[in-house]
N, C-alpha and C. Protein backbone atom coordinates (compact mmCIF):
# COMPACT_ATOMS: atom_id res chain seq x y z
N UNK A 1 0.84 -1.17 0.00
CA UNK A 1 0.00 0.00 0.00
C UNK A 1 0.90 1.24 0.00
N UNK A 2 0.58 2.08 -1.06
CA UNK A 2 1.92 3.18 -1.23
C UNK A 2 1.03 4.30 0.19
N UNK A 3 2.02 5.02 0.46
CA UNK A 3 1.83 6.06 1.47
C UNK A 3 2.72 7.14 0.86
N UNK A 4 2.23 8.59 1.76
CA UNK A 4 2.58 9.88 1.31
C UNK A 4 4.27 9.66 1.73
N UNK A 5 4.75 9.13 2.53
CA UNK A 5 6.28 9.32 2.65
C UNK A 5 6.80 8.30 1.47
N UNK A 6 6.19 7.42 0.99
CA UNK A 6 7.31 6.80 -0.34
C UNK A 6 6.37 6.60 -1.75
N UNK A 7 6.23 7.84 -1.76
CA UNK A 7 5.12 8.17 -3.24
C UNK A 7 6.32 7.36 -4.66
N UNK A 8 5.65 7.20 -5.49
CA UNK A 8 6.26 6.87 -6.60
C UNK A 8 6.53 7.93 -7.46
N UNK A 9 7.40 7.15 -8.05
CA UNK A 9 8.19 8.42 -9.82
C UNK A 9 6.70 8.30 -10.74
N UNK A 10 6.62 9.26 -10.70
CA UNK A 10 5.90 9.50 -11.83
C UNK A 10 6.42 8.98 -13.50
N UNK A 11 6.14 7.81 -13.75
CA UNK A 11 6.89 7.09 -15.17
C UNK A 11 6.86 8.12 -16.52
N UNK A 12 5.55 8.62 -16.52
CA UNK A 12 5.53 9.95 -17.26
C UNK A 12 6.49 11.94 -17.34
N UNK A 13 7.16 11.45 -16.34
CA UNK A 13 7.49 12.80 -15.90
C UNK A 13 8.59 13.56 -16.75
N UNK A 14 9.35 12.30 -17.63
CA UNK A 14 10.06 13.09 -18.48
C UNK A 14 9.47 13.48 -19.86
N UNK A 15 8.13 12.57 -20.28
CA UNK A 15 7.29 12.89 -21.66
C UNK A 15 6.73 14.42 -21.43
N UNK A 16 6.04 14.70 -20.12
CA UNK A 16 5.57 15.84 -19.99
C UNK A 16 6.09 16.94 -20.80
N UNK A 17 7.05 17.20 -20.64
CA UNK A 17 7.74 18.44 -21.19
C UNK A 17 7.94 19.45 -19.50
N UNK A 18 8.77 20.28 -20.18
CA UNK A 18 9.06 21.60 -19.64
C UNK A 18 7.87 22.18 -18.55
N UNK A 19 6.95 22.93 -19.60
CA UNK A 19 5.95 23.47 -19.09
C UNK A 19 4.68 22.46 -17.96
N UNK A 20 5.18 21.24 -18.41
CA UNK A 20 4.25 20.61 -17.98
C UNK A 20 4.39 20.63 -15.82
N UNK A 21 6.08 20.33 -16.36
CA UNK A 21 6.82 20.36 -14.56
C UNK A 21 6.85 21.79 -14.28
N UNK A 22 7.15 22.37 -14.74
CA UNK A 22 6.94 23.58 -14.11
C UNK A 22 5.52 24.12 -13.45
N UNK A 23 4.46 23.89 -14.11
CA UNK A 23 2.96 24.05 -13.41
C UNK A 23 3.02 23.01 -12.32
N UNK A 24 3.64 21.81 -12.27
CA UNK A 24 3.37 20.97 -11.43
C UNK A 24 4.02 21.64 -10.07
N UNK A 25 5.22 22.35 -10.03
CA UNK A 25 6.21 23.09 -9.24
C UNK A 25 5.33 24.35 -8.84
N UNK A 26 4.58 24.73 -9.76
CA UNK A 26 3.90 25.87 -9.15
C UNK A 26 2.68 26.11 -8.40
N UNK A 27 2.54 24.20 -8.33
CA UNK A 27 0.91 24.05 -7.77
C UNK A 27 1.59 23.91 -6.51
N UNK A 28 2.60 23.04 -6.38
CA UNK A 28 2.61 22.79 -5.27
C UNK A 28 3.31 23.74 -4.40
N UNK A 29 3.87 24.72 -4.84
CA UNK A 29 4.34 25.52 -3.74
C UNK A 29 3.47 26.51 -3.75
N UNK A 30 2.18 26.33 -4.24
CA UNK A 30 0.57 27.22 -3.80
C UNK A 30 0.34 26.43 -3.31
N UNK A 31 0.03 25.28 -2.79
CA UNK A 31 -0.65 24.30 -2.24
C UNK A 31 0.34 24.52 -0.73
N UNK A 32 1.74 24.69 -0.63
CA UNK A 32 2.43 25.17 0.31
C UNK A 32 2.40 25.93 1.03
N UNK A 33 2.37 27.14 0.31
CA UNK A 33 1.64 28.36 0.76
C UNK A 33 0.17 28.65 1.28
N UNK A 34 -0.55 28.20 0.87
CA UNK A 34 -1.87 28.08 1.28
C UNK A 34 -1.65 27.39 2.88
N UNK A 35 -1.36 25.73 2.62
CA UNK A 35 -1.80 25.30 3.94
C UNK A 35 -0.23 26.00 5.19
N UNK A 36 0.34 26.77 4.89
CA UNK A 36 1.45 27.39 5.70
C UNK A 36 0.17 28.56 6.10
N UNK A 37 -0.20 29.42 5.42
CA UNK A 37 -1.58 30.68 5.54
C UNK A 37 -2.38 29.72 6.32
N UNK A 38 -2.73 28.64 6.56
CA UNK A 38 -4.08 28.11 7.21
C UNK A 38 -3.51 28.16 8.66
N UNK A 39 -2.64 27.19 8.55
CA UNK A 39 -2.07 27.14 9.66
C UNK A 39 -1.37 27.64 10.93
N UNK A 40 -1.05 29.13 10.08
CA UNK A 40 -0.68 30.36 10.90
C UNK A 40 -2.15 31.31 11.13
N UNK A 41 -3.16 30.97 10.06
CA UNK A 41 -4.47 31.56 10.98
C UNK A 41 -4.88 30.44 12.21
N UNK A 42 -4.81 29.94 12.11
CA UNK A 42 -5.50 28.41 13.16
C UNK A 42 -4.42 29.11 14.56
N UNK A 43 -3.42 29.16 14.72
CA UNK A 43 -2.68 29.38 15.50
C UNK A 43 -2.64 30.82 15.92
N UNK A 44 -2.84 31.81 15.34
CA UNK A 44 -3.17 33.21 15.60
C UNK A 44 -4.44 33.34 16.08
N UNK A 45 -5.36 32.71 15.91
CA UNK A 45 -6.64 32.74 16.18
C UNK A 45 -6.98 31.66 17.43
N UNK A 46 -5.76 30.59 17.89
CA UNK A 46 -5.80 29.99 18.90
C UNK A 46 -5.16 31.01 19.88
N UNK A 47 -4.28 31.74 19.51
CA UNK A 47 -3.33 32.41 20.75
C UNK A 47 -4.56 33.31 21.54
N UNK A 48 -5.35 34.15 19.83
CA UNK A 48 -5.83 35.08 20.52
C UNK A 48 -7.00 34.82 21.66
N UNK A 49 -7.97 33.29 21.46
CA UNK A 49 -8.53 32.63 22.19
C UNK A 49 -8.30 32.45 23.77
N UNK A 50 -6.94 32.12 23.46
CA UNK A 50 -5.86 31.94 24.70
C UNK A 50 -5.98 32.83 25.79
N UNK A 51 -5.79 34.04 24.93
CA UNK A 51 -5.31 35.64 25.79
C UNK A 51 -6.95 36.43 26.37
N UNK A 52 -7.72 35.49 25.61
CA UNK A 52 -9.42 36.29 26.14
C UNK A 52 -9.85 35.58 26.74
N UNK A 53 -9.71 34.08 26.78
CA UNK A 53 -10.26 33.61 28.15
C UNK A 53 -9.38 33.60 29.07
N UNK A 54 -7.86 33.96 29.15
CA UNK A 54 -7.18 34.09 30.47
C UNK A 54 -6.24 32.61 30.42
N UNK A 55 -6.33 31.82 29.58
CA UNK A 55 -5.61 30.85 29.83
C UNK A 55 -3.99 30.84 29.52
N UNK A 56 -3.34 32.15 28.74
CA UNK A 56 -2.27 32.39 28.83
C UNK A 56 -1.42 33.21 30.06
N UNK A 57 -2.87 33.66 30.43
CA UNK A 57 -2.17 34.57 31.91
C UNK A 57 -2.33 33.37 32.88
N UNK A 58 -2.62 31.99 32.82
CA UNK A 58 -2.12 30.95 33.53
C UNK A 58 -1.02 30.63 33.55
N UNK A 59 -0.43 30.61 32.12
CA UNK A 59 0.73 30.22 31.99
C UNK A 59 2.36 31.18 32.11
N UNK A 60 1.84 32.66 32.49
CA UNK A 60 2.60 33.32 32.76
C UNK A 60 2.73 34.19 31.39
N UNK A 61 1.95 34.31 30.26
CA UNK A 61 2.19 35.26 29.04
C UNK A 61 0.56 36.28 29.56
N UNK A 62 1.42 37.61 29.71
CA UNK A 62 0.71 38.92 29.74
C UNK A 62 0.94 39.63 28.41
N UNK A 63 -0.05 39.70 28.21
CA UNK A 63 -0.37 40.43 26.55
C UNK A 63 -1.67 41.25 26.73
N UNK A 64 -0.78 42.86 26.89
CA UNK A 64 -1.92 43.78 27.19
C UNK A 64 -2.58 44.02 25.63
N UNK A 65 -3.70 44.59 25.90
CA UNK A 65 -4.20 44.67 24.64
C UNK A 65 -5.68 45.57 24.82
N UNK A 66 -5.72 46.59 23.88
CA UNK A 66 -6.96 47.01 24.06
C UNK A 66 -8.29 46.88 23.04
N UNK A 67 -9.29 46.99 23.18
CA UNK A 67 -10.36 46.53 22.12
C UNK A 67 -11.10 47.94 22.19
């Protein structure tokens, strides 16, 4: 059963051409970018969670802030 850590060669990858790898290179470092953007909202939006119910001033992070 193949898995994401030992994906296969693509047997086609040298017929493609040029242009073909290059879009493939450009999806995926949008596809990079994107879930890097998700993941730094998920986490900005956890901190700020954090800091309004008080559960970082448990842990000793004071982050004044005004609304």
């Amino acid at each position: 059963m193949p898995t994401l850590a030992f994906r296969r060669h693509d047997p086609w990858w040298g017929v493609d051409g040029v242009a073909a790898r290059r879009r493939y290179r450009y999806q995926r470092f949008v596809s990079l970018v994107a879930f890097t953007a998700a993941c730094t909202a998920v986490a900005g939006a956890s901190m700020a969670w954090a800091i309004h119910l008080g559960f970082a001033a448990m842990l000793g992070i004071h982050v004044p802030y005004v609304i």
